[in-house]
PDB file of N, CA and C in Angstrom:
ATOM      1  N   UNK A   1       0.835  -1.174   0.000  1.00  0.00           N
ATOM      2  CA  UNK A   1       0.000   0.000   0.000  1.00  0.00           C
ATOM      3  C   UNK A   1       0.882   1.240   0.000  1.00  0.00           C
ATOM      4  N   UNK A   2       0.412   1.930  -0.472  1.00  0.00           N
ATOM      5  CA  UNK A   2       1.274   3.440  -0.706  1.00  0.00           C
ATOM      6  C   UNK A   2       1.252   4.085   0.924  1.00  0.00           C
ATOM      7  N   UNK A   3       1.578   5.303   1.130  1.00  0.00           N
ATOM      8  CA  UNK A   3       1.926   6.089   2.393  1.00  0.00           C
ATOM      9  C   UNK A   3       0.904   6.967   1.985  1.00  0.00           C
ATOM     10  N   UNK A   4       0.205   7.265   2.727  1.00  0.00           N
ATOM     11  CA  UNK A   4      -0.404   8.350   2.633  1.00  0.00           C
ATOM     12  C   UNK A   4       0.295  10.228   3.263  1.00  0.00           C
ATOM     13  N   UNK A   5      -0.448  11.211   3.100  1.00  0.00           N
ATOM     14  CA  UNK A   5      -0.080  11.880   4.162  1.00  0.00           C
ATOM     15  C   UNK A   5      -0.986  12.136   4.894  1.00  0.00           C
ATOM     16  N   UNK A   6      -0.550  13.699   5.857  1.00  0.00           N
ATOM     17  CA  UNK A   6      -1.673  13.180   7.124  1.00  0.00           C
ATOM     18  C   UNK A   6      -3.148  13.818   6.181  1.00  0.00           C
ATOM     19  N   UNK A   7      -2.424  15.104   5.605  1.00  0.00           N
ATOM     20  CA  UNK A   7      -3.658  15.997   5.018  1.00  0.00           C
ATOM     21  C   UNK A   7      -4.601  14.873   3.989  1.00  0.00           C
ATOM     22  N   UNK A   8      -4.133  14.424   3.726  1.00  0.00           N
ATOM     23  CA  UNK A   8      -5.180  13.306   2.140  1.00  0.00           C
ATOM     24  C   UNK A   8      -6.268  12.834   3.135  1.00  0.00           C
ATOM     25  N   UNK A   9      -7.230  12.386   2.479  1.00  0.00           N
ATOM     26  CA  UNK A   9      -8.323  11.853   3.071  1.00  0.00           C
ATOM     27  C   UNK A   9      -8.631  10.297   3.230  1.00  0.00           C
ATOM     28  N   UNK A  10      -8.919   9.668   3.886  1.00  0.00           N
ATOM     29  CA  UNK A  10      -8.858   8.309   3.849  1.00  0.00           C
ATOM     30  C   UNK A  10      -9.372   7.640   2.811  1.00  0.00           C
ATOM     31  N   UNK A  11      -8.905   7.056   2.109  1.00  0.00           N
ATOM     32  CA  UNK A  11      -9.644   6.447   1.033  1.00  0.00           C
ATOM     33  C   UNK A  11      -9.136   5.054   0.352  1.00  0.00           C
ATOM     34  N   UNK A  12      -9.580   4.261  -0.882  1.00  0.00           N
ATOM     35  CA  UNK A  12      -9.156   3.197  -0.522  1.00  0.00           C
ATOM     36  C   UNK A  12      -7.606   2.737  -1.656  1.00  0.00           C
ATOM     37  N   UNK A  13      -6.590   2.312  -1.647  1.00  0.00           N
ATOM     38  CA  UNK A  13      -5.373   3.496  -2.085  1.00  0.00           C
ATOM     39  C   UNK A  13      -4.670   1.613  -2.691  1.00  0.00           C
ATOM     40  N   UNK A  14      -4.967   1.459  -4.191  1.00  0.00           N
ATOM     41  CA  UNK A  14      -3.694   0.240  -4.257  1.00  0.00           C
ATOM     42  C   UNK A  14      -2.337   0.295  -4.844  1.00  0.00           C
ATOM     43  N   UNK A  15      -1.353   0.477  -4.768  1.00  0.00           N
ATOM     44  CA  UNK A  15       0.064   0.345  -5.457  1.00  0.00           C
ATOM     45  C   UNK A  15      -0.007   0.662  -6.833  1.00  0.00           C
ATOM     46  N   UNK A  16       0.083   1.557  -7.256  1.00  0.00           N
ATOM     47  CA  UNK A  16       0.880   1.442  -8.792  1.00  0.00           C
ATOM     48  C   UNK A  16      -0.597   0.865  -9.823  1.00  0.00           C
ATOM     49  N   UNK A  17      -1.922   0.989  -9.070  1.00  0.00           N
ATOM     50  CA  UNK A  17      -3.208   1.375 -10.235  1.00  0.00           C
ATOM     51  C   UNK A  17      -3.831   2.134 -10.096  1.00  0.00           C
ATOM     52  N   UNK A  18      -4.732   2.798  -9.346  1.00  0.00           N
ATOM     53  CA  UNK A  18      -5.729   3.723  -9.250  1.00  0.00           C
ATOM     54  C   UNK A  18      -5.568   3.953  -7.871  1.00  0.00           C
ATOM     55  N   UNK A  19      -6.194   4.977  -7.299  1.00  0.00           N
ATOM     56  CA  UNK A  19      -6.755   5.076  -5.698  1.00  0.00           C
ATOM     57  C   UNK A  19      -7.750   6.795  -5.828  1.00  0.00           C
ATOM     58  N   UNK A  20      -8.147   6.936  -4.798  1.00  0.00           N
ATOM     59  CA  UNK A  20      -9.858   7.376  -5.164  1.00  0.00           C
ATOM     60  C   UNK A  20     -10.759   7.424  -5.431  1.00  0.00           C
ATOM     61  N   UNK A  21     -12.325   7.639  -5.377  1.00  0.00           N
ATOM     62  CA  UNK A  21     -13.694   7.588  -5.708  1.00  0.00           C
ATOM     63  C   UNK A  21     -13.742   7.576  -7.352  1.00  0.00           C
ATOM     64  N   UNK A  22     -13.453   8.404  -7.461  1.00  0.00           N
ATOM     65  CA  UNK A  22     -13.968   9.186  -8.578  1.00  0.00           C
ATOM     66  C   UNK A  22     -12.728   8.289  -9.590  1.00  0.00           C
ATOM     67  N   UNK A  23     -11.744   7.904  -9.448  1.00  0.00           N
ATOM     68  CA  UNK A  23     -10.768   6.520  -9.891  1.00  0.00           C
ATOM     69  C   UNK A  23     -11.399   5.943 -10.407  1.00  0.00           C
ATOM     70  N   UNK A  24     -11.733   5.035  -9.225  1.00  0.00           N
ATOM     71  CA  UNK A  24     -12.443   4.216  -8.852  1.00  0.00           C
ATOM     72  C   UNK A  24     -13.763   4.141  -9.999  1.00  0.00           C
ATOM     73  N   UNK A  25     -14.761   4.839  -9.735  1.00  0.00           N
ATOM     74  CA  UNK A  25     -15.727   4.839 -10.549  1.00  0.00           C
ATOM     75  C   UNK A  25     -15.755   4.852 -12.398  1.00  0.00           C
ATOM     76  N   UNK A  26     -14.529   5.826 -12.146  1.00  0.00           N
ATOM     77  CA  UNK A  26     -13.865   4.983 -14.016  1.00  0.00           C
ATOM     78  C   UNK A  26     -13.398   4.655 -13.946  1.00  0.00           C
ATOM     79  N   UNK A  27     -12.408   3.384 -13.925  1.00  0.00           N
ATOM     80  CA  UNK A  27     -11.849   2.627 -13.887  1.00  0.00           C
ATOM     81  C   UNK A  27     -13.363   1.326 -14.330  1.00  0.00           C
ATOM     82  N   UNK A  28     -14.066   1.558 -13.443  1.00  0.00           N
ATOM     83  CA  UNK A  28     -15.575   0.520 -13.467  1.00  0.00           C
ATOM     84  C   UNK A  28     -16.085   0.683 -14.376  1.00  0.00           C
ATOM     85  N   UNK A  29     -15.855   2.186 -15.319  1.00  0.00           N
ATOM     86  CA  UNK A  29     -16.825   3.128 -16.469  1.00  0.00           C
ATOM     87  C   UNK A  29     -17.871   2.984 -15.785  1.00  0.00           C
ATOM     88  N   UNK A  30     -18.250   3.387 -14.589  1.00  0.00           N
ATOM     89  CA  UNK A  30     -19.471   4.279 -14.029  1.00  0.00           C
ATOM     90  C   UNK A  30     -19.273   5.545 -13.953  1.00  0.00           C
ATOM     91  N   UNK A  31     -20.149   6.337 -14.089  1.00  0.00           N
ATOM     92  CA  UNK A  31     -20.033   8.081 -14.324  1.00  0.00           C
ATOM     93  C   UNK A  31     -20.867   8.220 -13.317  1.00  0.00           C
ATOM     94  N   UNK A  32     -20.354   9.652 -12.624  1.00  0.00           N
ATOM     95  CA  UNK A  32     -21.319  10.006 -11.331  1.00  0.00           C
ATOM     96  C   UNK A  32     -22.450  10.600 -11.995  1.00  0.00           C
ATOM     97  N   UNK A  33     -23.377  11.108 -10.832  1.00  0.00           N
ATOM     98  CA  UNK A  33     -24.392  11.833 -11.370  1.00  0.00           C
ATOM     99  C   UNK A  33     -24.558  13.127 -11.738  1.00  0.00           C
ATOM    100  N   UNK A  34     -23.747  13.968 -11.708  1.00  0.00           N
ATOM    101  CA  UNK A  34     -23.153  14.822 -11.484  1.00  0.00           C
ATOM    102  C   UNK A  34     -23.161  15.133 -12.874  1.00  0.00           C
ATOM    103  N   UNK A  35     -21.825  14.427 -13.500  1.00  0.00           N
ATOM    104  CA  UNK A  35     -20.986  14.089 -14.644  1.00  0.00           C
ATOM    105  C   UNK A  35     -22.139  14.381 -15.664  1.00  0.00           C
ATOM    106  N   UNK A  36     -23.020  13.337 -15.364  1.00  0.00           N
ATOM    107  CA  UNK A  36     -24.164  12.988 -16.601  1.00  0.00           C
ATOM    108  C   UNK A  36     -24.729  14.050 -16.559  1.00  0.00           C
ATOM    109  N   UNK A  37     -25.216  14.722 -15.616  1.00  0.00           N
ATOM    110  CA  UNK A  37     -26.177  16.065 -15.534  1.00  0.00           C
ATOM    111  C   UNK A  37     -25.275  17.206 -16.529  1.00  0.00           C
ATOM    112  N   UNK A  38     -24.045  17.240 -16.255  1.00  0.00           N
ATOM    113  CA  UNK A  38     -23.774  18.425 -16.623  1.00  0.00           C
ATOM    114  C   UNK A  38     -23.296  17.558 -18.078  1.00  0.00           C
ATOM    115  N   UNK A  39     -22.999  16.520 -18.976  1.00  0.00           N
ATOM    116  CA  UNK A  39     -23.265  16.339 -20.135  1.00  0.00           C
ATOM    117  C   UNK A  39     -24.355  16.865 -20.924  1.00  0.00           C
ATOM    118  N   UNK A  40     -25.206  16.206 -20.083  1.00  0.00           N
ATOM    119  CA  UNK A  40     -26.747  16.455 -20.679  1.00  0.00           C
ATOM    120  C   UNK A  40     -27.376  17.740 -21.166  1.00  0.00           C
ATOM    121  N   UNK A  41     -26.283  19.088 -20.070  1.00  0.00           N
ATOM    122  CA  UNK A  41     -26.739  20.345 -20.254  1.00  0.00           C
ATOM    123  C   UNK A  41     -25.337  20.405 -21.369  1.00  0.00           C
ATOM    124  N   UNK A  42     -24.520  20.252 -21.309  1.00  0.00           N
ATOM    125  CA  UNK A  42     -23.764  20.595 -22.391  1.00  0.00           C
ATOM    126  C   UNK A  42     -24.162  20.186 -23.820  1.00  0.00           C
ATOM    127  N   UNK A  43     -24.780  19.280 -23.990  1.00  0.00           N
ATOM    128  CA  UNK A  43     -25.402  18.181 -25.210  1.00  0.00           C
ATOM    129  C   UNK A  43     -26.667  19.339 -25.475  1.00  0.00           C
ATOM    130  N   UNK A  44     -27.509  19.760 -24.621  1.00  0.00           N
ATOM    131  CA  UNK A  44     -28.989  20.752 -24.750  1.00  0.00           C
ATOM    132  C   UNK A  44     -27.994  22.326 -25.508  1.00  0.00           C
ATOM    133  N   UNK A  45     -26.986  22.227 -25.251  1.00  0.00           N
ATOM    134  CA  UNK A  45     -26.419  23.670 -25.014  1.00  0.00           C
ATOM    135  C   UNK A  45     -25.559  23.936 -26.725  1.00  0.00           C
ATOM    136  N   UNK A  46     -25.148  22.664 -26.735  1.00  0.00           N
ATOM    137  CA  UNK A  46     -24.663  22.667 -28.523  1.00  0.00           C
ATOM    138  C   UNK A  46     -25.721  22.243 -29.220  1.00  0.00           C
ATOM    139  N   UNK A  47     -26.917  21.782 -29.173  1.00  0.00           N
ATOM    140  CA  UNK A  47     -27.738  20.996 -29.751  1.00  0.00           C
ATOM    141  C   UNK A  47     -28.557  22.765 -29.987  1.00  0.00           C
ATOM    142  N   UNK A  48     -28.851  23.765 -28.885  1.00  0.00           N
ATOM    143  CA  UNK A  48     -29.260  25.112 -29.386  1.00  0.00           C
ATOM    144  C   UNK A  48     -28.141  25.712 -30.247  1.00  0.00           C
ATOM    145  N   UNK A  49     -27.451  25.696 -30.047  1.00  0.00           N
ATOM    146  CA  UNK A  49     -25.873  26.275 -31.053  1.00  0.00           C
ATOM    147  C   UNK A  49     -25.837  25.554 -32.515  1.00  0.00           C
ATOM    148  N   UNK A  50     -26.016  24.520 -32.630  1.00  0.00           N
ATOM    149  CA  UNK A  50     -26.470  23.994 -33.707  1.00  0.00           C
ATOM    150  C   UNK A  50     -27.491  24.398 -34.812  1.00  0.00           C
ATOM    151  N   UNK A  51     -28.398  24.549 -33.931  1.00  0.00           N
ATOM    152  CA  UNK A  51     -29.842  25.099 -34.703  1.00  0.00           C
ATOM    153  C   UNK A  51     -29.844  26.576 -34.803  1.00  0.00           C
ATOM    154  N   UNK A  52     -28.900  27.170 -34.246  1.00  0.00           N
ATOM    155  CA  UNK A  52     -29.223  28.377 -34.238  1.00  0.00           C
ATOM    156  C   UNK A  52     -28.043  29.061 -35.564  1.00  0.00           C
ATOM    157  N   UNK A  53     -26.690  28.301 -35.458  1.00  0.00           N
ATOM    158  CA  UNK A  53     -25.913  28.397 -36.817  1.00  0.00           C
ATOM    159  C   UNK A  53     -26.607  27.956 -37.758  1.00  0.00           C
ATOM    160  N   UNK A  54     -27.926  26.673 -37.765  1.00  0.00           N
ATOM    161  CA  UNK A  54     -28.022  26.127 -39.263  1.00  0.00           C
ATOM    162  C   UNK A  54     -29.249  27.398 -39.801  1.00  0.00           C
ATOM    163  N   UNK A  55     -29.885  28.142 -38.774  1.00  0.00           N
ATOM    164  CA  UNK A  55     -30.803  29.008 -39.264  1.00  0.00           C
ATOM    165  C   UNK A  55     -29.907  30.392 -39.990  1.00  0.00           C
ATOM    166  N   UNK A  56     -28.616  30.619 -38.692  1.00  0.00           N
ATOM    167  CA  UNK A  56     -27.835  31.748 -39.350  1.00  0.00           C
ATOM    168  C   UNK A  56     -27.738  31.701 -40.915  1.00  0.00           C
ATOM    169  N   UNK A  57     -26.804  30.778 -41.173  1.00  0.00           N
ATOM    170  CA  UNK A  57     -26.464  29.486 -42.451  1.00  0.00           C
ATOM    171  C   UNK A  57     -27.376  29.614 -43.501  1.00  0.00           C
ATOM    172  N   UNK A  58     -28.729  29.930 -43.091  1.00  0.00           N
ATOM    173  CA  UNK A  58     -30.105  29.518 -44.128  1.00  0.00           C
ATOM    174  C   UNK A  58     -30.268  30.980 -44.420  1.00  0.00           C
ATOM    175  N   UNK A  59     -30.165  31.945 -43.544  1.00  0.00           N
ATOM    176  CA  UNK A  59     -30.482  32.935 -43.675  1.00  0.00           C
ATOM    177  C   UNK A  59     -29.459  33.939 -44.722  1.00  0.00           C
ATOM    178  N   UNK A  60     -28.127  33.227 -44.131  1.00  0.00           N
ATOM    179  CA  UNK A  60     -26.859  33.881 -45.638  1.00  0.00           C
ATOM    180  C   UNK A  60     -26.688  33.127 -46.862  1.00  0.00           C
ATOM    181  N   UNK A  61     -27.532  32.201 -46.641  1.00  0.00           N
ATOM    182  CA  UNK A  61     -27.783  31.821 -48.330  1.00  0.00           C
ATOM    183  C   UNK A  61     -28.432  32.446 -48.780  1.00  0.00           C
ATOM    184  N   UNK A  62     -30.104  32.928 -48.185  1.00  0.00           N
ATOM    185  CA  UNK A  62     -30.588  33.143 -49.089  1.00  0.00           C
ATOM    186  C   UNK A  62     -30.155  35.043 -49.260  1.00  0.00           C
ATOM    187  N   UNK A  63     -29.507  35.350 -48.124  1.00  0.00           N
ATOM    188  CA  UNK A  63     -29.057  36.897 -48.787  1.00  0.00           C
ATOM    189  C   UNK A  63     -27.741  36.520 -50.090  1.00  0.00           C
ATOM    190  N   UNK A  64     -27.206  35.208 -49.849  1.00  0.00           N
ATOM    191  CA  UNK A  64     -26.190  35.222 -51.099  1.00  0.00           C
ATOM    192  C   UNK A  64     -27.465  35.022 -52.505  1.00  0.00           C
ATOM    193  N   UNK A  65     -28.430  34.735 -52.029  1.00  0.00           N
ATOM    194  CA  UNK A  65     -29.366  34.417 -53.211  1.00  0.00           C
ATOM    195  C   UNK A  65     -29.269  36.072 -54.309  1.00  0.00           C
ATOM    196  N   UNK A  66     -30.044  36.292 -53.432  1.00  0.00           N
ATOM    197  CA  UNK A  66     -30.697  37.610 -53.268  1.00  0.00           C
ATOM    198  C   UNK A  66     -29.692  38.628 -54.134  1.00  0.00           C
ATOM    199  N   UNK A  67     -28.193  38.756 -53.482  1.00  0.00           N
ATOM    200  CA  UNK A  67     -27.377  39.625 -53.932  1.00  0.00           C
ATOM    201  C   UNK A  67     -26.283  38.778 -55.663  1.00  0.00           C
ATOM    202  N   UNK A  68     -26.969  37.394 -55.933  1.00  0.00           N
ATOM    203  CA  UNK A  68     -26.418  37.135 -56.863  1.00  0.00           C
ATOM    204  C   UNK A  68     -27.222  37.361 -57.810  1.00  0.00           C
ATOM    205  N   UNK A  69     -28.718  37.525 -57.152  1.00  0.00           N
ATOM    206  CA  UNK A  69     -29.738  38.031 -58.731  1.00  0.00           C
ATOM    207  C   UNK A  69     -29.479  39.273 -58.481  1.00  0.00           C
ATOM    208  N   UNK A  70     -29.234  40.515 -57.238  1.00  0.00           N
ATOM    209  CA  UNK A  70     -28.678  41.811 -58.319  1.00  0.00           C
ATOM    210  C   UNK A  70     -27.360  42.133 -58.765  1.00  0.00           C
ATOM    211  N   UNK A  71     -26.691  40.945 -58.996  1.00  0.00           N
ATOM    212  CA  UNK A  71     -25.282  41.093 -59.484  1.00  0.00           C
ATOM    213  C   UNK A  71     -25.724  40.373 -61.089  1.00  0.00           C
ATOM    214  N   UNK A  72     -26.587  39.359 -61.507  1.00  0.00           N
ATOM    215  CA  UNK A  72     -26.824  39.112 -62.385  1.00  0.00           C
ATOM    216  C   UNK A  72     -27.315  40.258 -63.344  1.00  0.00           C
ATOM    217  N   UNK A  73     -28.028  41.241 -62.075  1.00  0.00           N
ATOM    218  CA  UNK A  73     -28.818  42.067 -62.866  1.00  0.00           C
ATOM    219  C   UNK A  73     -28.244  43.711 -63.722  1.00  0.00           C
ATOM    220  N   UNK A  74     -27.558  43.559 -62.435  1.00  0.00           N
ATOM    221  CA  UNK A  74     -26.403  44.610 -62.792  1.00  0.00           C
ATOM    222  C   UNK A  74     -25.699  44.395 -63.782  1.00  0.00           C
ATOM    223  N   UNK A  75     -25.353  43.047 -64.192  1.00  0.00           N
ATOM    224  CA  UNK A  75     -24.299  42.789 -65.349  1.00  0.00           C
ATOM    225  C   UNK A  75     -25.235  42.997 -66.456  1.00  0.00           C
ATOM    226  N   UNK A  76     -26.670  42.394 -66.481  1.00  0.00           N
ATOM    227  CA  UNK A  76     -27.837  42.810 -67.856  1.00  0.00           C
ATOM    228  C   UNK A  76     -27.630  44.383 -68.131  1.00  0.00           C
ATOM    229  N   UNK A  77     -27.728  45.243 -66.773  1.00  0.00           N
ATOM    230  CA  UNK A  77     -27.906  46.054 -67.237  1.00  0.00           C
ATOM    231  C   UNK A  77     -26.712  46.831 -67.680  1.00  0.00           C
ATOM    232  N   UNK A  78     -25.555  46.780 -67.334  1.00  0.00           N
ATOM    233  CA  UNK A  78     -23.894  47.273 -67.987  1.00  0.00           C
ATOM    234  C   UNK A  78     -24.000  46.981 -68.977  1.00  0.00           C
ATOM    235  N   UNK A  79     -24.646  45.998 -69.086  1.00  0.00           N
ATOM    236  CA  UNK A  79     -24.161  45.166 -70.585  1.00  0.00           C
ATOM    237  C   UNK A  79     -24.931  46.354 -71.968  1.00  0.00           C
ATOM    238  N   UNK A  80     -26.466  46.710 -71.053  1.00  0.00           N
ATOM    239  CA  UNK A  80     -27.132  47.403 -71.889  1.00  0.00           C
ATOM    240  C   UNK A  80     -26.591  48.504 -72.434  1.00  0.00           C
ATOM    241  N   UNK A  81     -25.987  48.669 -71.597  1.00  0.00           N
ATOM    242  CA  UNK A  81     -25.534  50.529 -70.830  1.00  0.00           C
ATOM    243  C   UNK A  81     -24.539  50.731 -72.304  1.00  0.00           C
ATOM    244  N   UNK A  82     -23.380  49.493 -72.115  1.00  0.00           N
ATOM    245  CA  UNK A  82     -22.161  49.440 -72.808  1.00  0.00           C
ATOM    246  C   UNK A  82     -22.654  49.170 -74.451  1.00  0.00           C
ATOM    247  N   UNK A  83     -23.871  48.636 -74.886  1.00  0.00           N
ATOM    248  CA  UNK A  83     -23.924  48.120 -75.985  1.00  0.00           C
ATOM    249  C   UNK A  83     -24.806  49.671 -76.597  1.00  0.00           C
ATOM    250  N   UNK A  84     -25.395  50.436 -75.565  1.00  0.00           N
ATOM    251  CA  UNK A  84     -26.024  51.707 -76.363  1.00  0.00           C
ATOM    252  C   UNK A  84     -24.496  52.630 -76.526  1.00  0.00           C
ATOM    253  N   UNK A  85     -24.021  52.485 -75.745  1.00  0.00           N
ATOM    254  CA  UNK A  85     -22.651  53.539 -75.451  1.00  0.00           C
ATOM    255  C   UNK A  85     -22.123  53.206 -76.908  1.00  0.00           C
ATOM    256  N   UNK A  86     -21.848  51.889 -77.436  1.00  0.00           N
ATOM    257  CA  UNK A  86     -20.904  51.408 -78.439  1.00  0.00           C
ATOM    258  C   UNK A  86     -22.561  52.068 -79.804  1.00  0.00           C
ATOM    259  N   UNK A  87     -23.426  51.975 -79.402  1.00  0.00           N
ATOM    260  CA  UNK A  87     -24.045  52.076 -80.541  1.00  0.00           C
ATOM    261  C   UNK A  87     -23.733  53.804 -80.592  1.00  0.00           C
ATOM    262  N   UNK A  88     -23.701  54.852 -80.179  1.00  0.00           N
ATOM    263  CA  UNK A  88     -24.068  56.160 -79.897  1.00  0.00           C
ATOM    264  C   UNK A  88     -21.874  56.416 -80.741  1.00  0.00           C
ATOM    265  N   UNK A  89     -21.147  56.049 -80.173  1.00  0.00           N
ATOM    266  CA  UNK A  89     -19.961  55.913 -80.321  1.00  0.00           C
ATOM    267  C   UNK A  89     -19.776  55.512 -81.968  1.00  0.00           C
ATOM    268  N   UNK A  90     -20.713  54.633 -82.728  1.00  0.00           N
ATOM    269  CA  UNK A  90     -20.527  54.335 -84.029  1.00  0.00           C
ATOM    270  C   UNK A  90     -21.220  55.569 -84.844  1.00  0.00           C
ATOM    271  N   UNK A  91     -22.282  55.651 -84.535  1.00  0.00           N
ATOM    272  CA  UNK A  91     -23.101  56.683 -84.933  1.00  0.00           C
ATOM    273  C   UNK A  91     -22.193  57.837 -85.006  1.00  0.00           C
ATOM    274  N   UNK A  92     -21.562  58.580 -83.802  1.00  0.00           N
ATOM    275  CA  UNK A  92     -21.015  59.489 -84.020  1.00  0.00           C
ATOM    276  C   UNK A  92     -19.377  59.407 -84.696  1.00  0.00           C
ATOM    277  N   UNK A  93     -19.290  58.068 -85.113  1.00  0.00           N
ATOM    278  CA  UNK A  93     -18.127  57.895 -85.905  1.00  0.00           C
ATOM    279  C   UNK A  93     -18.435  58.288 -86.908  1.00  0.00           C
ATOM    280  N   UNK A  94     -19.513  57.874 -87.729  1.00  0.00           N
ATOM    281  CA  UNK A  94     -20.093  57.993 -88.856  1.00  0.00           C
ATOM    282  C   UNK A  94     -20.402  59.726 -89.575  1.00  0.00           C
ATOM    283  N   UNK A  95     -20.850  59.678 -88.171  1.00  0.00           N
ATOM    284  CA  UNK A  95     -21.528  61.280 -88.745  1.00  0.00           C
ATOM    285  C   UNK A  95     -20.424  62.180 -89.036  1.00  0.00           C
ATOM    286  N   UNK A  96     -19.189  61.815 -88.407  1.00  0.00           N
ATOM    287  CA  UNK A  96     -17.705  62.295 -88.518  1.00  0.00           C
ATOM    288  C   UNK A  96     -16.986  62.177 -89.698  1.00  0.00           C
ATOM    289  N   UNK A  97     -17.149  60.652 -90.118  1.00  0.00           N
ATOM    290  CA  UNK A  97     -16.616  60.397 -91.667  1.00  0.00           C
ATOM    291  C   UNK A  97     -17.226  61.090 -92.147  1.00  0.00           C
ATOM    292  N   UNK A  98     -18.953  61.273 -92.734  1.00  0.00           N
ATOM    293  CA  UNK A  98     -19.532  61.720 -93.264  1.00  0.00           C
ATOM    294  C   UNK A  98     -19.228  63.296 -93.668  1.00  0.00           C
ATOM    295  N   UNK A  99     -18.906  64.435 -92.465  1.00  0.00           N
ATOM    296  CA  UNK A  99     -18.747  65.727 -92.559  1.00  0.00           C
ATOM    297  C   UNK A  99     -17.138  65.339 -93.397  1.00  0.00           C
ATOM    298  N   UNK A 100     -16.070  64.244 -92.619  1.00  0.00           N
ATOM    299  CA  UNK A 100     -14.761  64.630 -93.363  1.00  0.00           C
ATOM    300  C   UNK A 100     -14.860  64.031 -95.007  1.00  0.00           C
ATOM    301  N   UNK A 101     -15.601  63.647 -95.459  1.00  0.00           N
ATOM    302  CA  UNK A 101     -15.537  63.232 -96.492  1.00  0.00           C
ATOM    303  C   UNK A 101     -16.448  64.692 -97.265  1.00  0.00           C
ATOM    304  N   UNK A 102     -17.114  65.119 -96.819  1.00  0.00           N
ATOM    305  CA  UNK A 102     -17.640  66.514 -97.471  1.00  0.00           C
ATOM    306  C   UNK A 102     -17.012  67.434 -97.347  1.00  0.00           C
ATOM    307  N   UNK A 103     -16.152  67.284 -96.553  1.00  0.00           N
ATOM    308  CA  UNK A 103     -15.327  68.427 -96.127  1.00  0.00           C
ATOM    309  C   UNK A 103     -14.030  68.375 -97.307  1.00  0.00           C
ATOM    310  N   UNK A 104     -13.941  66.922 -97.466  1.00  0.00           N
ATOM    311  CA  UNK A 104     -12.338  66.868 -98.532  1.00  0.00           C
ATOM    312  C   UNK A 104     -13.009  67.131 -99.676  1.00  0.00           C
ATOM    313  N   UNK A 105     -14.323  67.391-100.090  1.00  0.00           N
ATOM    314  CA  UNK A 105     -15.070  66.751-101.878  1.00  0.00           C
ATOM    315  C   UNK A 105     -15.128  68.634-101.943  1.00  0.00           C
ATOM    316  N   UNK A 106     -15.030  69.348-101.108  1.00  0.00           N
ATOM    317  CA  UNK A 106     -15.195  70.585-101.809  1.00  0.00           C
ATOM    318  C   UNK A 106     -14.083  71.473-102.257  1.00  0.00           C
TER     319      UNK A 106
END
């Protein structure tokens, strides 16, 4: 048996495997009551953390929804923007040849 000191508490103490209650009780894989209680609240406590990220989660999809149809939309409309710009840009190419070519015929 090991030595105890005076301060330790009496308990039941074998050589070179375990000694104490709470040892003792795993060593058996029995869990106090204690133990289980405060699992149980830890298990309730991620199990709300869970549900409460998968709603976060649901909720930034659908703003990624949301902001990829006005990024879709934005690109329709650049696109518009850029294809009148290029039309207005030919036009006034034209009307340019047009004066320099009247301009050289006189």
């Amino acid at each position: 048996m090991e030595k105890r000191r005076k301060s330790e508490k009496p308990h039941w103490v074998t050589p070179g495997v375990f000694s104490g209650a709470v040892q003792t009780q795993e060593r058996l894989g029995q869990e106090p009551v204690s133990h289980a209680l405060a699992q149980a609240e830890e298990q309730s406590e991620l199990i709300g953390k869970i549900t409460s990220l998968e709603q976060d989660m649901q909720t930034l999809q659908r703003q990624l929804q949301e902001w990829e149809k006005k990024w879709a939309h934005f690109v329709k409309a650049s696109q518009r923007d850029r294809e009148h710009l290029y039309q207005v840009v030919l036009s006034l190419k034209k009307e340019w040849e047009m004066e320099r070519d009247e301009n050289r015929h006189r």
